[in-house]
PDB file of N, CA and C in Angstrom:
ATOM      1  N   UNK A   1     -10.298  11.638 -23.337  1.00  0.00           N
ATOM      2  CA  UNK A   1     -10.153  12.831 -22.524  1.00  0.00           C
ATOM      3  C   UNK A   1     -10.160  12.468 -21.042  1.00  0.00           C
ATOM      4  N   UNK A   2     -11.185  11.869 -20.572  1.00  0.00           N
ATOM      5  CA  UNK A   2     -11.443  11.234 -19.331  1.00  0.00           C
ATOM      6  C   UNK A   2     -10.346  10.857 -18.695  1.00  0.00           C
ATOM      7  N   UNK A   3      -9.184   9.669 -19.841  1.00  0.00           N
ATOM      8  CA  UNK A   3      -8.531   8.690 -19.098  1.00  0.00           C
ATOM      9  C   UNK A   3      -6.810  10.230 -19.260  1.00  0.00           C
ATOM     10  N   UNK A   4      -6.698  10.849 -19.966  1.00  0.00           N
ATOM     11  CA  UNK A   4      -5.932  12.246 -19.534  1.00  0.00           C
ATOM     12  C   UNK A   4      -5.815  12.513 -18.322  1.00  0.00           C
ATOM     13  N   UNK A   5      -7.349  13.018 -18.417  1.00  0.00           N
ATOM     14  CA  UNK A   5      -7.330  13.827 -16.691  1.00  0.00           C
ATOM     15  C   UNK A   5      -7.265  12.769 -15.248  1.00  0.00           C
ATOM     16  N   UNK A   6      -7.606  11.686 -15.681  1.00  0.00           N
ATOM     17  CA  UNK A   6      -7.285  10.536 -14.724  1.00  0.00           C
ATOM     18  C   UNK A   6      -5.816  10.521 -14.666  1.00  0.00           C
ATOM     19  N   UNK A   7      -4.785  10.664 -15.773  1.00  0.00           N
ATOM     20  CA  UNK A   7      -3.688  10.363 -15.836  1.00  0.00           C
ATOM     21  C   UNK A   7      -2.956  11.407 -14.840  1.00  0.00           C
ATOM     22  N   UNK A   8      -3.524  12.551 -15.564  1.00  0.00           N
ATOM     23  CA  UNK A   8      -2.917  14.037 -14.517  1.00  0.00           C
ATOM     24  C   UNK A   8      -3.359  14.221 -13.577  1.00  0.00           C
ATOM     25  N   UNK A   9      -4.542  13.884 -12.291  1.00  0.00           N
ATOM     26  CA  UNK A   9      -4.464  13.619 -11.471  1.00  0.00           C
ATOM     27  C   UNK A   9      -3.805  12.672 -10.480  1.00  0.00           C
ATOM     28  N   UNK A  10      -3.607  11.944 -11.293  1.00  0.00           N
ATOM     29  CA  UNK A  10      -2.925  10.394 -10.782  1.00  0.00           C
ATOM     30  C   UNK A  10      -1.479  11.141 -10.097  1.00  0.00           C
ATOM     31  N   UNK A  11      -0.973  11.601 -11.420  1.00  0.00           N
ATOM     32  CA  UNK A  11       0.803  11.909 -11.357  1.00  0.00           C
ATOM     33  C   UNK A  11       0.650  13.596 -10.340  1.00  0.00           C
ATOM     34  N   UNK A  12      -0.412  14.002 -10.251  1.00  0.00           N
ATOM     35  CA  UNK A  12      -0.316  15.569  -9.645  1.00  0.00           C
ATOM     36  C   UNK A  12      -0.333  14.634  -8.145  1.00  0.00           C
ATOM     37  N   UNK A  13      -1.064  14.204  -7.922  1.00  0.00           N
ATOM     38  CA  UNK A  13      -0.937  13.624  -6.499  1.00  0.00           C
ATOM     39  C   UNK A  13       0.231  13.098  -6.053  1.00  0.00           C
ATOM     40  N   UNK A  14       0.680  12.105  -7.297  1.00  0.00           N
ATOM     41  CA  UNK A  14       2.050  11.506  -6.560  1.00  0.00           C
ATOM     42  C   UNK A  14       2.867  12.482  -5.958  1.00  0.00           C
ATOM     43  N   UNK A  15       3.173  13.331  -7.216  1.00  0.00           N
ATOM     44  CA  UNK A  15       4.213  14.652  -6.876  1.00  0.00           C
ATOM     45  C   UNK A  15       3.531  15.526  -5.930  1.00  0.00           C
ATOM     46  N   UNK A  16       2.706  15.463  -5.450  1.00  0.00           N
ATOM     47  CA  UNK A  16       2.357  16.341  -3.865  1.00  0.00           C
ATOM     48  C   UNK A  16       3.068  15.424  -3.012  1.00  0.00           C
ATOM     49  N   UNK A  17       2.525  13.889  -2.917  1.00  0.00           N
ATOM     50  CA  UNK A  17       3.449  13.132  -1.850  1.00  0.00           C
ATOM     51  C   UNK A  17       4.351  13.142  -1.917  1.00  0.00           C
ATOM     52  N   UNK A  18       4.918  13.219  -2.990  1.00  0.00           N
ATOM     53  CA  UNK A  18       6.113  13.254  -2.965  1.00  0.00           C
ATOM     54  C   UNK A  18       6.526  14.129  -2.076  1.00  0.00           C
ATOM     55  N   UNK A  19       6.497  15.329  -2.396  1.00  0.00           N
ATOM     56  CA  UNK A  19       6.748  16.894  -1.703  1.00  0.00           C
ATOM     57  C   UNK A  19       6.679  16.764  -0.456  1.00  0.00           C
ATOM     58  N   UNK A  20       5.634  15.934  -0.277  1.00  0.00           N
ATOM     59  CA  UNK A  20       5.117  15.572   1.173  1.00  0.00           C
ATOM     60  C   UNK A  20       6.146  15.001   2.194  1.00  0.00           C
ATOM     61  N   UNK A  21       6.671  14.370   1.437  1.00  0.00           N
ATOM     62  CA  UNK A  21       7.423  13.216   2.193  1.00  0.00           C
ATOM     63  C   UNK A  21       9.167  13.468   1.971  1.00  0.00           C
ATOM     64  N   UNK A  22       9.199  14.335   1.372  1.00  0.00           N
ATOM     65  CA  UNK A  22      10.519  14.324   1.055  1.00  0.00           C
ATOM     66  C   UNK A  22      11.766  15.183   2.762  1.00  0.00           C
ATOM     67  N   UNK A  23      11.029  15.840   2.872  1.00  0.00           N
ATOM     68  CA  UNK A  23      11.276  16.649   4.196  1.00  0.00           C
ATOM     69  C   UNK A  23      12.062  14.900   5.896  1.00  0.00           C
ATOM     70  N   UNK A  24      12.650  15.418   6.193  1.00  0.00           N
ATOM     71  CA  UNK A  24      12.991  14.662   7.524  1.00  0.00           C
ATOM     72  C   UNK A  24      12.268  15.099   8.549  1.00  0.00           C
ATOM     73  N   UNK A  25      11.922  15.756   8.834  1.00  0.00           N
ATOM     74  CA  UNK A  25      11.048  16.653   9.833  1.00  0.00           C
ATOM     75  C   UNK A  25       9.892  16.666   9.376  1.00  0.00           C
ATOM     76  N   UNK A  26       8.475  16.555   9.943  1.00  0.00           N
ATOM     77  CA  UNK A  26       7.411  16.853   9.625  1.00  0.00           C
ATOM     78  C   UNK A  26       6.897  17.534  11.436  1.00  0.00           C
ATOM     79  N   UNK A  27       6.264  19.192  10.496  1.00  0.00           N
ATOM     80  CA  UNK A  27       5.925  19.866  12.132  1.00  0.00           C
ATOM     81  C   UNK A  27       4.730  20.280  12.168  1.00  0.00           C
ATOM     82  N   UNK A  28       3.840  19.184  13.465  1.00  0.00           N
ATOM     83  CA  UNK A  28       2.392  19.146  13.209  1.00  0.00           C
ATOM     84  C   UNK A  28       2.297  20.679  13.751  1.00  0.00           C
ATOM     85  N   UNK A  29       1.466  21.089  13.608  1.00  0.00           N
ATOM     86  CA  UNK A  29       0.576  22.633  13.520  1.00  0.00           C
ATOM     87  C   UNK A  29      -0.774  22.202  14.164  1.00  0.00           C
ATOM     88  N   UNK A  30      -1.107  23.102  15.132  1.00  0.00           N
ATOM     89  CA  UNK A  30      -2.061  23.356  16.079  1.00  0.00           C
ATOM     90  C   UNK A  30      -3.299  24.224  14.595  1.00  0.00           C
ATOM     91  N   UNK A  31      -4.335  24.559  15.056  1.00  0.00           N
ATOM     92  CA  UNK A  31      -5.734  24.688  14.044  1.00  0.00           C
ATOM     93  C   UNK A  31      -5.193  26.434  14.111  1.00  0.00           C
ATOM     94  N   UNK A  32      -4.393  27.002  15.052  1.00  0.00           N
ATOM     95  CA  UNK A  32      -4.536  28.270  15.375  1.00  0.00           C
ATOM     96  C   UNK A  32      -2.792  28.576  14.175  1.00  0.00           C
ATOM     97  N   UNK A  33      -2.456  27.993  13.907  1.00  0.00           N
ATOM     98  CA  UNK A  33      -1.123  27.674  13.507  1.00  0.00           C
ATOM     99  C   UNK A  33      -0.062  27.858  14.568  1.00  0.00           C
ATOM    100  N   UNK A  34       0.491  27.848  15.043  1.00  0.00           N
ATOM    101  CA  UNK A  34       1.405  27.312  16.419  1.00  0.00           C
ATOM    102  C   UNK A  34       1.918  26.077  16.198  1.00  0.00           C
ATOM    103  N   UNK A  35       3.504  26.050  16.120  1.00  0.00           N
ATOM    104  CA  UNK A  35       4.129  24.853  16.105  1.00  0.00           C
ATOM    105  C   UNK A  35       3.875  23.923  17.625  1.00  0.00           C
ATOM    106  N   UNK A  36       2.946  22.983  17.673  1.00  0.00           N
ATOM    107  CA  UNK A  36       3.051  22.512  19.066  1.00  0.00           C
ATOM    108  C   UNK A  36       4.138  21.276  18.751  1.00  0.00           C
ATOM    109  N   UNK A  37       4.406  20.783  18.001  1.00  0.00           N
ATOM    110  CA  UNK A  37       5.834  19.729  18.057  1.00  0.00           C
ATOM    111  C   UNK A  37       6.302  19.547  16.922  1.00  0.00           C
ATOM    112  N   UNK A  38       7.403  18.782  16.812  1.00  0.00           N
ATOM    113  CA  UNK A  38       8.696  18.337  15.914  1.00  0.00           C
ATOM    114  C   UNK A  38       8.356  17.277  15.786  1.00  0.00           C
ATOM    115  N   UNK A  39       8.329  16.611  14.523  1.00  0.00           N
ATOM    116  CA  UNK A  39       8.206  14.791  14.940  1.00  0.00           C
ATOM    117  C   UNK A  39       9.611  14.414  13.743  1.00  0.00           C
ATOM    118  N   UNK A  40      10.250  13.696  14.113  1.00  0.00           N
ATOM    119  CA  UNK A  40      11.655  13.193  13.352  1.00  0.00           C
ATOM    120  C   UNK A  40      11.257  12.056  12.272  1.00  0.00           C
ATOM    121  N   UNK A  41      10.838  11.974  11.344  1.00  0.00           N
ATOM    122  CA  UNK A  41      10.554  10.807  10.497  1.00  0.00           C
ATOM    123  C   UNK A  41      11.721  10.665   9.829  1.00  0.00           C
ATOM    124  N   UNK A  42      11.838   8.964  10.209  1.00  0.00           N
ATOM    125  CA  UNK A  42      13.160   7.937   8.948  1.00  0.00           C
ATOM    126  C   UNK A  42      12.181   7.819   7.982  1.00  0.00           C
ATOM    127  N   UNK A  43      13.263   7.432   7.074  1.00  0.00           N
ATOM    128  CA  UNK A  43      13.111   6.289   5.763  1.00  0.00           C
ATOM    129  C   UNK A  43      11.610   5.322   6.214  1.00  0.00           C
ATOM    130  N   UNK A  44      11.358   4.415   6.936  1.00  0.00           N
ATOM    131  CA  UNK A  44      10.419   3.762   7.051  1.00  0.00           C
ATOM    132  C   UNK A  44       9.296   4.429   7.421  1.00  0.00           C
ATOM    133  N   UNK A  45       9.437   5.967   8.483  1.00  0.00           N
ATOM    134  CA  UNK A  45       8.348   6.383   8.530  1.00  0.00           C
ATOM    135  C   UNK A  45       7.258   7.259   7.052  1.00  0.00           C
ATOM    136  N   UNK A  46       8.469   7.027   6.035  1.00  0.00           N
ATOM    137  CA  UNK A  46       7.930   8.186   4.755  1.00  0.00           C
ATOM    138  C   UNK A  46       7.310   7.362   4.230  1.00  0.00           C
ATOM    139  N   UNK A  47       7.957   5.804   4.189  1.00  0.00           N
ATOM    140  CA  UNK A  47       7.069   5.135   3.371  1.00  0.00           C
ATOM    141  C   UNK A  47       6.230   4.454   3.589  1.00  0.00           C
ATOM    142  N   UNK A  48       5.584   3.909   5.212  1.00  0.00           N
ATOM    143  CA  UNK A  48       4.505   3.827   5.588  1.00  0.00           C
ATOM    144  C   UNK A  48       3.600   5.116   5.389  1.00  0.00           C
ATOM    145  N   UNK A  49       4.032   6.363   5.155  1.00  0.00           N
ATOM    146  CA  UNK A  49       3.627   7.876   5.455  1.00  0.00           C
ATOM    147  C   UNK A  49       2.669   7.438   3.618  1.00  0.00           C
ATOM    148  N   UNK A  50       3.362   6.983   2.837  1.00  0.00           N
ATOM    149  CA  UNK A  50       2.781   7.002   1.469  1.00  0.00           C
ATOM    150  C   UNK A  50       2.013   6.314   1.237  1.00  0.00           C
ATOM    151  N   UNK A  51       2.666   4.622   1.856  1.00  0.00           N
ATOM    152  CA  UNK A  51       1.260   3.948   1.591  1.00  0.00           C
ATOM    153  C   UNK A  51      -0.167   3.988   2.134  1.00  0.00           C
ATOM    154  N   UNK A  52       0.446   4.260   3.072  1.00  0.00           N
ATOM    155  CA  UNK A  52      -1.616   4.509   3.402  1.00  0.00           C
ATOM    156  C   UNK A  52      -1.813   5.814   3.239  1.00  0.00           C
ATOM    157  N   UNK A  53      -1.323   6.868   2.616  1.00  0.00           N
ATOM    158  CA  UNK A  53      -1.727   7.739   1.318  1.00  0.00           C
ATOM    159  C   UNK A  53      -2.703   7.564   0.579  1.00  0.00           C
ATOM    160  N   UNK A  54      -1.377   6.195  -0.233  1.00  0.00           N
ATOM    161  CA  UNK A  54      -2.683   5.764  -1.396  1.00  0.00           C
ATOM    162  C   UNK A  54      -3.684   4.510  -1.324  1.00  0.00           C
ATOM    163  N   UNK A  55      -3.598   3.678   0.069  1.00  0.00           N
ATOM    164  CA  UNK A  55      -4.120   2.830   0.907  1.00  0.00           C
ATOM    165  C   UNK A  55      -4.297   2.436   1.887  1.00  0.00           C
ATOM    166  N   UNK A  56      -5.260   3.411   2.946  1.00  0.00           N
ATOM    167  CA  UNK A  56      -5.349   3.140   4.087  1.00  0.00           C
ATOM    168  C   UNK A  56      -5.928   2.122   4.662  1.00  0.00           C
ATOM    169  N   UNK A  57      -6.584   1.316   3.660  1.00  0.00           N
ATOM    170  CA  UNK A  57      -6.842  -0.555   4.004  1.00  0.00           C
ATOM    171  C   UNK A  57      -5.985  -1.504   4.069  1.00  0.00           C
ATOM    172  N   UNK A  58      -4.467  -0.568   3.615  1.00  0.00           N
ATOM    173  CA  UNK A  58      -3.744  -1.850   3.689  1.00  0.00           C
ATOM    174  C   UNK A  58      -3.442  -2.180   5.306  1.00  0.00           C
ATOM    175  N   UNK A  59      -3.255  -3.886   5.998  1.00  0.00           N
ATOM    176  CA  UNK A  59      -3.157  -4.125   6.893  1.00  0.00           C
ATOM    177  C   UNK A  59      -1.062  -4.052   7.029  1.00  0.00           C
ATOM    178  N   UNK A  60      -0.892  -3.790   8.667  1.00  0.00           N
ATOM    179  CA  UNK A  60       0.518  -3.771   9.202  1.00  0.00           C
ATOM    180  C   UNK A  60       1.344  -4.779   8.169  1.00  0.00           C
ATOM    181  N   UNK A  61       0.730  -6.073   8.381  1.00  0.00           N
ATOM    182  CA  UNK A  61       1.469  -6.966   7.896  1.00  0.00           C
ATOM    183  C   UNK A  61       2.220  -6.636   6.193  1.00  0.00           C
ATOM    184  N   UNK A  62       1.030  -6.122   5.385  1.00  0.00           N
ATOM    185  CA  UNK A  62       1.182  -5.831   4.048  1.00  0.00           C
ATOM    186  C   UNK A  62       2.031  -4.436   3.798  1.00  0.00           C
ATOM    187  N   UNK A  63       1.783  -3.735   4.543  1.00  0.00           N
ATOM    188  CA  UNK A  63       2.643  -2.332   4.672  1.00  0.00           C
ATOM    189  C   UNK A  63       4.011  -2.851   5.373  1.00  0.00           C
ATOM    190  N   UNK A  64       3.999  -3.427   5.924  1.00  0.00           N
ATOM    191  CA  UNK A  64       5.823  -4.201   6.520  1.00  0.00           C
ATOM    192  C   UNK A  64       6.292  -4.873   5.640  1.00  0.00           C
ATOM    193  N   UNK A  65       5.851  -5.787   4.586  1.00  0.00           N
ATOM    194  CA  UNK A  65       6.448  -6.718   3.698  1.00  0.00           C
ATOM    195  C   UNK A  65       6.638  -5.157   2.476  1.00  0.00           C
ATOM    196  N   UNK A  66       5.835  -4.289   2.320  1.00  0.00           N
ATOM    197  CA  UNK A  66       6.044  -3.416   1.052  1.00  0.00           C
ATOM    198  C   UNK A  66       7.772  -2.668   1.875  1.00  0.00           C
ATOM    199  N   UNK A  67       7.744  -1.995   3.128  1.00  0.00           N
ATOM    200  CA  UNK A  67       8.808  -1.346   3.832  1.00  0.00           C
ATOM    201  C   UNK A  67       9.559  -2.065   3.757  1.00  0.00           C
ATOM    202  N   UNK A  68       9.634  -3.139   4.284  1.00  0.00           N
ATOM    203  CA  UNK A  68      10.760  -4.177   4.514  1.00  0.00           C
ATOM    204  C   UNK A  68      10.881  -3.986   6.221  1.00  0.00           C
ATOM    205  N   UNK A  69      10.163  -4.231   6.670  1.00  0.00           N
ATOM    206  CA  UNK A  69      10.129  -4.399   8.586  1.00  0.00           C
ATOM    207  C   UNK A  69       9.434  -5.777   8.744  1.00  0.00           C
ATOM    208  N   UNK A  70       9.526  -6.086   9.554  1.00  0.00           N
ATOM    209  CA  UNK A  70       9.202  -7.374  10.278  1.00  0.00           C
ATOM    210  C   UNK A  70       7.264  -6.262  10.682  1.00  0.00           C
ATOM    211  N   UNK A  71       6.332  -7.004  10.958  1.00  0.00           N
ATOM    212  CA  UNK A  71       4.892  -6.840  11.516  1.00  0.00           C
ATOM    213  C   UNK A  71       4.936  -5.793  12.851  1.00  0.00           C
ATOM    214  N   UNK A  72       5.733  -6.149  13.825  1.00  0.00           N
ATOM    215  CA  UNK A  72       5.314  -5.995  14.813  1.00  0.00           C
ATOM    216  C   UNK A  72       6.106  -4.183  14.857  1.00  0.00           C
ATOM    217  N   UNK A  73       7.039  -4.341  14.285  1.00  0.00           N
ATOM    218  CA  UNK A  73       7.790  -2.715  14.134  1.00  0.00           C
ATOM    219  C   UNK A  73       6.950  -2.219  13.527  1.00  0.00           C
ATOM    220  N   UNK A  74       6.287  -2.397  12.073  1.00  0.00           N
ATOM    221  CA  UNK A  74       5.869  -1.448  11.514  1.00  0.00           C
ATOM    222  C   UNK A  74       4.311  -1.147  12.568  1.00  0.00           C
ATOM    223  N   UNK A  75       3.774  -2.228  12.836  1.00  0.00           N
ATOM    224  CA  UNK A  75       2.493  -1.507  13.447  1.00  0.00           C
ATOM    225  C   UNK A  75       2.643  -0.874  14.571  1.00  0.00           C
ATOM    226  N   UNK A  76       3.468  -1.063  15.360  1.00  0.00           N
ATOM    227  CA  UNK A  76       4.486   0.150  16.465  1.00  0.00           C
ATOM    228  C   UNK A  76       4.290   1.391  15.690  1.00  0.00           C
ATOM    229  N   UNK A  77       4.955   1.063  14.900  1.00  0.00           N
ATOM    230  CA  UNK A  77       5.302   2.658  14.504  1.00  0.00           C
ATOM    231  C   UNK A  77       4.094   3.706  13.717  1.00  0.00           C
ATOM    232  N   UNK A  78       3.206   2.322  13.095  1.00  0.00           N
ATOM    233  CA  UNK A  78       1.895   3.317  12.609  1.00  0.00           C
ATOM    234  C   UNK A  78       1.203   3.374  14.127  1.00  0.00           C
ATOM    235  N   UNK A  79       1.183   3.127  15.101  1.00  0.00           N
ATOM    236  CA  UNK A  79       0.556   3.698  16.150  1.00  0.00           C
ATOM    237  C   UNK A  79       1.098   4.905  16.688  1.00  0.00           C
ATOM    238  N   UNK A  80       2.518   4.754  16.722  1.00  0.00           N
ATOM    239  CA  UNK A  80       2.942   6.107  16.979  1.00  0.00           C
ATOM    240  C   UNK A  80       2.602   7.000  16.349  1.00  0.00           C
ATOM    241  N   UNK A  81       2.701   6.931  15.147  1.00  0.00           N
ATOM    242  CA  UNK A  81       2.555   8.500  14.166  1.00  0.00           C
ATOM    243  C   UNK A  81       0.719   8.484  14.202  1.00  0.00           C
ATOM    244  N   UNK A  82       0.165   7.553  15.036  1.00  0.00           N
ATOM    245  CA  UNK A  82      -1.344   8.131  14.977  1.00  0.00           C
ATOM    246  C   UNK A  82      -1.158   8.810  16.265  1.00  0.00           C
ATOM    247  N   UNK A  83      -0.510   8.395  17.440  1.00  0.00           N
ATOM    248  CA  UNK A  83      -0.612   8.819  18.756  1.00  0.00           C
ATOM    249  C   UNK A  83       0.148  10.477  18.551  1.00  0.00           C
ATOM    250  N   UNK A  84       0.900  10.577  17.866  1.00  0.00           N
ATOM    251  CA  UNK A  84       1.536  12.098  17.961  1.00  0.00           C
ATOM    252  C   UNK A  84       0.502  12.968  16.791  1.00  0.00           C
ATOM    253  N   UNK A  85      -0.624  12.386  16.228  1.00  0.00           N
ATOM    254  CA  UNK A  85      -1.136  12.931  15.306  1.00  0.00           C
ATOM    255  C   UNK A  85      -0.441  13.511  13.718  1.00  0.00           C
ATOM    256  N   UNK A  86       0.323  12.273  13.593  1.00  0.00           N
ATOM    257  CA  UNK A  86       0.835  12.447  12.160  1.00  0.00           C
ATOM    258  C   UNK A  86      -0.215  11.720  11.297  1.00  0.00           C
ATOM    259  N   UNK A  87      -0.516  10.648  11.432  1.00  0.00           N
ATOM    260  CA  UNK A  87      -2.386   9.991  11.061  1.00  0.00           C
ATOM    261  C   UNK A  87      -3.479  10.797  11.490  1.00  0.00           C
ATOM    262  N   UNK A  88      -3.775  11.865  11.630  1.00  0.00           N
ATOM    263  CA  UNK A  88      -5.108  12.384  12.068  1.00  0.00           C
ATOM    264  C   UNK A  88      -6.197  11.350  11.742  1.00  0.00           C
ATOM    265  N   UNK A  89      -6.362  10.730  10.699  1.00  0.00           N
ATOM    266  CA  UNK A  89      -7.923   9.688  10.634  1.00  0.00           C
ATOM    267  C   UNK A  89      -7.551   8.873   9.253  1.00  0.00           C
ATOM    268  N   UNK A  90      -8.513   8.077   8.638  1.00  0.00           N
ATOM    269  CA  UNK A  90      -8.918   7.219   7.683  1.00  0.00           C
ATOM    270  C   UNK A  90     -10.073   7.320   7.098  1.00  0.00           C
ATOM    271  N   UNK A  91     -10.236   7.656   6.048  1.00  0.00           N
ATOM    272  CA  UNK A  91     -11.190   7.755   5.389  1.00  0.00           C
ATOM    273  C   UNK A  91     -11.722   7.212   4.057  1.00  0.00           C
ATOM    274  N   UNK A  92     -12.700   7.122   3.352  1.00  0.00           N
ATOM    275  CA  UNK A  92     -13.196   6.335   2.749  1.00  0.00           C
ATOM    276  C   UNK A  92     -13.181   7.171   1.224  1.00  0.00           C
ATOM    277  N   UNK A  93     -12.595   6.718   0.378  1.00  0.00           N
ATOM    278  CA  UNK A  93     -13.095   7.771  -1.413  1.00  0.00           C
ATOM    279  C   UNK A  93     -13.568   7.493  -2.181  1.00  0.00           C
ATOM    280  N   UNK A  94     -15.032   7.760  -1.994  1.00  0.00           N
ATOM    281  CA  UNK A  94     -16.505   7.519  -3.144  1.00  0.00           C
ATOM    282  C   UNK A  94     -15.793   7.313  -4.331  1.00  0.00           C
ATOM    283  N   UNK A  95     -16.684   6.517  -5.073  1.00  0.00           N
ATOM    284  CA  UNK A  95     -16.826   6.456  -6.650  1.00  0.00           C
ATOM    285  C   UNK A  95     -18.220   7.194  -6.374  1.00  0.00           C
ATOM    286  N   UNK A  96     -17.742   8.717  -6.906  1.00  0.00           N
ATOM    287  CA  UNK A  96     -18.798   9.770  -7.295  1.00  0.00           C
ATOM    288  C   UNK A  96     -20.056   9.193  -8.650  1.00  0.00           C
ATOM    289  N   UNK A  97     -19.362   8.480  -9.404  1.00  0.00           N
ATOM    290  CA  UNK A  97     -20.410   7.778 -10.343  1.00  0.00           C
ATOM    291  C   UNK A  97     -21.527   7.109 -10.026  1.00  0.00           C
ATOM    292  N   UNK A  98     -20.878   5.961  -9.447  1.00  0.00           N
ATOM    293  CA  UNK A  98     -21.583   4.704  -8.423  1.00  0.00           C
ATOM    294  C   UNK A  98     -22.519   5.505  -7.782  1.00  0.00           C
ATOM    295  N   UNK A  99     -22.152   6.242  -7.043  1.00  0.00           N
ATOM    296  CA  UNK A  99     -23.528   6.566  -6.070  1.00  0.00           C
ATOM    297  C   UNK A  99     -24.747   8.010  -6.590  1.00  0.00           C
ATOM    298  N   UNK A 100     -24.356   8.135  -7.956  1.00  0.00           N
ATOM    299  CA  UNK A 100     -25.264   8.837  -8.644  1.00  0.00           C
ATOM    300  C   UNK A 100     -24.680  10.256  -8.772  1.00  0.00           C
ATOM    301  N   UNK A 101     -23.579  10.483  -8.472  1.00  0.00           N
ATOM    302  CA  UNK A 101     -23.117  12.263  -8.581  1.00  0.00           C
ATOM    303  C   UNK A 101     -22.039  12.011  -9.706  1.00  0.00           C
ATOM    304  N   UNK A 102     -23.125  12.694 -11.193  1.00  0.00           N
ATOM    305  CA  UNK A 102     -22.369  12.416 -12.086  1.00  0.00           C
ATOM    306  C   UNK A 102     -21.367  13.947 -12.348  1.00  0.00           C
ATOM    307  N   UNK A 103     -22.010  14.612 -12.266  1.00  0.00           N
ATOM    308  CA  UNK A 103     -21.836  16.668 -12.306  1.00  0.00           C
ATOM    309  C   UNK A 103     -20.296  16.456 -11.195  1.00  0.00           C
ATOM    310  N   UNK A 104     -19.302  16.745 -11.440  1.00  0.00           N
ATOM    311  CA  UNK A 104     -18.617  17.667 -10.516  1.00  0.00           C
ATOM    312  C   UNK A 104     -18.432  19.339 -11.234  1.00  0.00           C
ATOM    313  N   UNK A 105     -18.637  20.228 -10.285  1.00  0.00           N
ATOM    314  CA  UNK A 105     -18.348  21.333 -10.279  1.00  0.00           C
ATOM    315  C   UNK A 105     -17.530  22.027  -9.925  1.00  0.00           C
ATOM    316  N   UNK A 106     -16.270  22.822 -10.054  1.00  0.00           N
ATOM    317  CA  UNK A 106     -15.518  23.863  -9.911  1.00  0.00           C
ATOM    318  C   UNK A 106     -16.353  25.258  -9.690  1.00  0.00           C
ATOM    319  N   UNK A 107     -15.902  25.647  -8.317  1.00  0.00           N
ATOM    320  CA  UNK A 107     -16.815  27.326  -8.495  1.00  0.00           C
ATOM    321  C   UNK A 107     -15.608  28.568  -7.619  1.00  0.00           C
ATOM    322  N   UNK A 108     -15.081  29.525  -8.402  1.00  0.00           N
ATOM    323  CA  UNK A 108     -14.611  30.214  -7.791  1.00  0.00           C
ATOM    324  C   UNK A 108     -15.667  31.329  -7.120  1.00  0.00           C
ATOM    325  N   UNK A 109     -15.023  32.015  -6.055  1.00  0.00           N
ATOM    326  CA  UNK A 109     -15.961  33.198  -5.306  1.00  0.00           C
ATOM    327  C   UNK A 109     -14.963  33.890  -5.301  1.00  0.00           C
ATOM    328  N   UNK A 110     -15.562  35.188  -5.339  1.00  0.00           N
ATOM    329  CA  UNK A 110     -14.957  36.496  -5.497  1.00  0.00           C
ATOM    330  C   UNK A 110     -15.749  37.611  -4.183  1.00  0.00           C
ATOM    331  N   UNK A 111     -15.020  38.353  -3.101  1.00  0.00           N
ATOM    332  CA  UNK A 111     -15.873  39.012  -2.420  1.00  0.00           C
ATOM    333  C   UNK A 111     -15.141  39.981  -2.035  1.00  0.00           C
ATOM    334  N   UNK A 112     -15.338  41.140  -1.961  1.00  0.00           N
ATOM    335  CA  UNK A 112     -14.741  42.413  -1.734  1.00  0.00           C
ATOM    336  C   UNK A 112     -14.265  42.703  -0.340  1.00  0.00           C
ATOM    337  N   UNK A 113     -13.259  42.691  -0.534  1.00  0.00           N
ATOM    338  CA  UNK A 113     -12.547  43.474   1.169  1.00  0.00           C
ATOM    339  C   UNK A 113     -13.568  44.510   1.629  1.00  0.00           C
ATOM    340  N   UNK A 114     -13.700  44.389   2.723  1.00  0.00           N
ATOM    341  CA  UNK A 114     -14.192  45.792   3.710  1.00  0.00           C
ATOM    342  C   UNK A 114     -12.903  46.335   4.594  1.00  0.00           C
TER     343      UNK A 114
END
């Protein structure tokens, strides 16, 4: 059962990136929603856009040999898409087991309009 829902998470994610990435245009959004810019992503920017998706440890060098760019382009260009805020951050994803949180919970809320 376990290795199922591992499976269907696995493939539900891809197909979000996918979705994600499929677009030529990606238009960052201000917190208030307001288009504050346009950013034009190629081919190389979707697929640096994926791998550190699913690996944000990988180093320039290893993400340029997966793209097919020479080092010094691709880490150009992951600086750019951090400088226009297409990277907002990097973050780290627990093994919920390992560190003792065996319980995950689902909880819907329900609350009445006024």
């Amino acid at each position: 059962m376990g290795e199922i829902f591992a499976w269907r998470k696995r493939n539900f994610w891809s197909i979000i990136n996918s979705i994600r990435l499929v677009a030529t245009r990606l238009c960052v959004k201000a917190h208030c929603g307001k288009l504050i810019m346009q950013i034009d992503l190629d081919v190389y920017d979707r697929k640096i856009l994926a791998l550190l998706q699913e690996d944000a440890s990988l180093s320039s060098a290893q993400i340029a040999e997966q793209v097919g760019l020479s080092q010094s382009p691709c880490w150009r260009r992951i600086q750019r898409l951090k400088d226009e805020g297409v990277i907002r951050r990097q973050v780290a994803l627990l093994d919920r087991k390992k560190i003792g949180l065996n319980t995950q919970i689902f909880a819907e809320v329900r609350i009445p309009r006024h």
